[in-house]
N, C-alpha and C. Protein backbone atom coordinates (compact mmCIF):
# COMPACT_ATOMS: atom_id res chain seq x y z
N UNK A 1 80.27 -33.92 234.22
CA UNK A 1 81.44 -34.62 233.75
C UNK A 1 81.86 -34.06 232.39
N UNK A 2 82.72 -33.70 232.57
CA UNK A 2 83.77 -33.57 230.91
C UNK A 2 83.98 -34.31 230.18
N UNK A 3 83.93 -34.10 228.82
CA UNK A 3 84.16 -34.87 227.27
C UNK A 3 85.16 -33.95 226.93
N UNK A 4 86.10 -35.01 226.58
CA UNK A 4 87.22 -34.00 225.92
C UNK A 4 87.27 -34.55 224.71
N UNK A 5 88.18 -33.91 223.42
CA UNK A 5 88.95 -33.46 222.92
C UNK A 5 89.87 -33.74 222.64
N UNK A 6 90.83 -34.53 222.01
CA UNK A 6 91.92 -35.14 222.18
C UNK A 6 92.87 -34.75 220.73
N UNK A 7 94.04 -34.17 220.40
CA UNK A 7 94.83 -33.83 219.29
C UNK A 7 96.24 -34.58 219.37
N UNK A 8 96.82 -34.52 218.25
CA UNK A 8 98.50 -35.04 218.12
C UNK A 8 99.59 -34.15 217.35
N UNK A 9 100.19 -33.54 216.79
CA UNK A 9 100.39 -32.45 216.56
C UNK A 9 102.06 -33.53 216.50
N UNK A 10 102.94 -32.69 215.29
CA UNK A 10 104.61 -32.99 215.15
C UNK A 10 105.04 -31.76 214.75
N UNK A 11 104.48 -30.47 214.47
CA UNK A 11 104.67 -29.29 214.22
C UNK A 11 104.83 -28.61 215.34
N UNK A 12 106.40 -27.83 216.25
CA UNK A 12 105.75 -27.30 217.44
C UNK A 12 105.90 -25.70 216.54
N UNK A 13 105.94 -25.33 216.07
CA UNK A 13 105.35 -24.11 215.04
C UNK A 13 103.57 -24.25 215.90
N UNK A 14 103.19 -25.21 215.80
CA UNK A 14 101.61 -24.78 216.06
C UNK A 14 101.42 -24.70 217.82
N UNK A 15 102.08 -24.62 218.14
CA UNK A 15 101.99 -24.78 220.01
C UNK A 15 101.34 -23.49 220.12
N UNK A 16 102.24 -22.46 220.17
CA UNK A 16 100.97 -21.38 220.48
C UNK A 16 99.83 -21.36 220.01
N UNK A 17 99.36 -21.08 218.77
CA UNK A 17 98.19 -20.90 218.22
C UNK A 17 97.27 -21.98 218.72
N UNK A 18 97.79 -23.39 219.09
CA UNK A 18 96.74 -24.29 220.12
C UNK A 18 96.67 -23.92 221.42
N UNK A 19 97.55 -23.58 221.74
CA UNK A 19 97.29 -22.69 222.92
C UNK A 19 96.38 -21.89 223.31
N UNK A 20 96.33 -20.87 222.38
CA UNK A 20 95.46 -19.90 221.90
C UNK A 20 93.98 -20.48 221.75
N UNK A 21 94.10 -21.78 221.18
CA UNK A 21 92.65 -22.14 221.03
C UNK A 21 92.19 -23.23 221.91
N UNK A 22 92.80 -22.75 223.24
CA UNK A 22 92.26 -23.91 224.38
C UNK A 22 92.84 -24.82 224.37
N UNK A 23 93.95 -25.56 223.59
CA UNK A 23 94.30 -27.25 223.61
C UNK A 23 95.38 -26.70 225.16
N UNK A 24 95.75 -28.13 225.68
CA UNK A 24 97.01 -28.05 226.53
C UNK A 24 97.20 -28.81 226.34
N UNK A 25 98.66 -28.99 226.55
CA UNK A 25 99.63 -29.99 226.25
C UNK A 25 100.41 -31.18 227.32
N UNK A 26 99.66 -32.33 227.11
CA UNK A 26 99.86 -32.67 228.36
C UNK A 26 101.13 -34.19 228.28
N UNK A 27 101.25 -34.03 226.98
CA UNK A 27 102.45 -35.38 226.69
C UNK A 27 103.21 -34.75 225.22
N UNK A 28 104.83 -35.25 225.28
CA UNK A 28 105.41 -35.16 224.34
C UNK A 28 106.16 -36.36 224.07
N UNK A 29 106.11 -37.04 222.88
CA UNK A 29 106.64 -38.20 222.99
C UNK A 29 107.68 -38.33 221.70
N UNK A 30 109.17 -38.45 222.05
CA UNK A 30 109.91 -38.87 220.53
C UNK A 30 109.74 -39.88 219.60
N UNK A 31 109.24 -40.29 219.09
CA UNK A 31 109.36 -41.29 218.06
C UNK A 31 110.36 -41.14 216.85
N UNK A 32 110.93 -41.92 216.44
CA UNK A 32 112.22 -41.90 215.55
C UNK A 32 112.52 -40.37 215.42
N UNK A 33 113.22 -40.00 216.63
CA UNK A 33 113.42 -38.56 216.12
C UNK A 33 112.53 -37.66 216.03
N UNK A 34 111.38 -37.72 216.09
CA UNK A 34 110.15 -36.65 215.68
C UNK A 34 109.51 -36.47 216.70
N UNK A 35 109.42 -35.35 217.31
CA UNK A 35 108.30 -34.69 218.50
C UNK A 35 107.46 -34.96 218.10
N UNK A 36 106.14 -35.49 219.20
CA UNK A 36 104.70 -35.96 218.77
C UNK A 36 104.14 -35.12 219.97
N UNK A 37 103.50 -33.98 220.25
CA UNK A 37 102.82 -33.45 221.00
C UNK A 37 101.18 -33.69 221.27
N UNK A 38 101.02 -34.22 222.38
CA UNK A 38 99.68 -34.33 222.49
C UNK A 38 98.92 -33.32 223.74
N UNK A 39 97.67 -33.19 223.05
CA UNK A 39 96.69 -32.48 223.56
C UNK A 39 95.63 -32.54 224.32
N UNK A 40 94.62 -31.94 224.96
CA UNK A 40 93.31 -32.15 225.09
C UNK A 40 92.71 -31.04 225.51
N UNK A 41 91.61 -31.05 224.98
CA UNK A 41 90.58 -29.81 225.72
C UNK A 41 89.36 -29.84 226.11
N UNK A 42 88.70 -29.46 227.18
CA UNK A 42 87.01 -30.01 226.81
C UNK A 42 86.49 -29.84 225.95
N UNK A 43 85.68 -30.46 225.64
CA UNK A 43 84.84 -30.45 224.39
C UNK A 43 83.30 -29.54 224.35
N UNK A 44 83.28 -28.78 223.75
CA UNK A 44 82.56 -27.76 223.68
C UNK A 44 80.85 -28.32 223.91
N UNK A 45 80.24 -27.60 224.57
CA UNK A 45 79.21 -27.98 224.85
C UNK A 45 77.69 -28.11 223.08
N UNK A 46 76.96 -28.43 223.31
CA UNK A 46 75.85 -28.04 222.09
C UNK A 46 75.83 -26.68 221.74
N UNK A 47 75.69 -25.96 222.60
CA UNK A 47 75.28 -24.75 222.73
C UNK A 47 76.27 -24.07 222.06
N UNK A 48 77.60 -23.98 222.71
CA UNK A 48 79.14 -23.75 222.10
C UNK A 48 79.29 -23.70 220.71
N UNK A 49 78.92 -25.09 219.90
CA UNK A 49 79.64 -25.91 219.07
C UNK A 49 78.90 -25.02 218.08
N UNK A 50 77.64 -24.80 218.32
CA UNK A 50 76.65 -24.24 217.43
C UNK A 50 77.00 -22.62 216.90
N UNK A 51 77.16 -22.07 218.45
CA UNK A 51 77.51 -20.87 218.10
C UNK A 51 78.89 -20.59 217.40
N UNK A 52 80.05 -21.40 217.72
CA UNK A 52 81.45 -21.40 216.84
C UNK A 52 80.87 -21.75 215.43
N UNK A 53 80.01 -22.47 215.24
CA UNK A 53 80.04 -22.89 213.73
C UNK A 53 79.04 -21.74 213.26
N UNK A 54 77.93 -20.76 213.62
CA UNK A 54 77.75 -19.86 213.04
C UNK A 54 78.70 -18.60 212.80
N UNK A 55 79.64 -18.75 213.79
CA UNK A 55 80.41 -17.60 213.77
C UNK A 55 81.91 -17.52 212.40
N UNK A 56 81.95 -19.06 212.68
CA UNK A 56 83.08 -19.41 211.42
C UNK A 56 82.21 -19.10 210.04
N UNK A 57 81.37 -19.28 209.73
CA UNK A 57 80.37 -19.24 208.62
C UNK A 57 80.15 -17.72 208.39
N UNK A 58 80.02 -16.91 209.22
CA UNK A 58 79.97 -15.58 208.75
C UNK A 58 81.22 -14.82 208.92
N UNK A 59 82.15 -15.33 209.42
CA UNK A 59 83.48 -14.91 209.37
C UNK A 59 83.86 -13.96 210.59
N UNK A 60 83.13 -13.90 211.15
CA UNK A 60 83.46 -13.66 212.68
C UNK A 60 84.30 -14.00 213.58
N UNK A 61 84.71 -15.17 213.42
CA UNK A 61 85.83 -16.20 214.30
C UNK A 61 87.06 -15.64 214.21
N UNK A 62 88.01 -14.82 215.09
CA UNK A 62 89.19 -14.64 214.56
C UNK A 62 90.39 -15.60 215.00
N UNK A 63 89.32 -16.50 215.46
CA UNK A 63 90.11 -18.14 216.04
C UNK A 63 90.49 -18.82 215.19
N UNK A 64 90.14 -19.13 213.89
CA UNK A 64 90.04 -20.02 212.65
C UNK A 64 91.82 -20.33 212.60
């Protein structure tokens, strides 16, 4: 079973680059005028989470 991930986003400037980092976009909602984009992605396993956070730390990630 999957654990996701869940984001909200009013910038669509950032759509690709979440894209890019796995989110999809699965609701857009107006509120007074303002795009509210929402997200989700699975949620990275132990194993995953560990290795992204050594990789951000030595600067390896060109995901950041």
């Amino acid at each position: 079973m999957h654990r996701w991930q869940y984001r909200c986003e009013t910038d669509p400037a950032l759509l690709d680059r979440l894209g890019d980092e796995g989110w999809e976009l699965v609701s857009v909602i107006v509120l007074r005028e303002i795009p509210h984009f929402y997200f989700k992605r699975p949620q990275p396993s132990f194993t995953e989470r560990v290795t992204l956070e050594q990789r951000r730390r030595l600067g390896d990630d060109d995901r950041q």
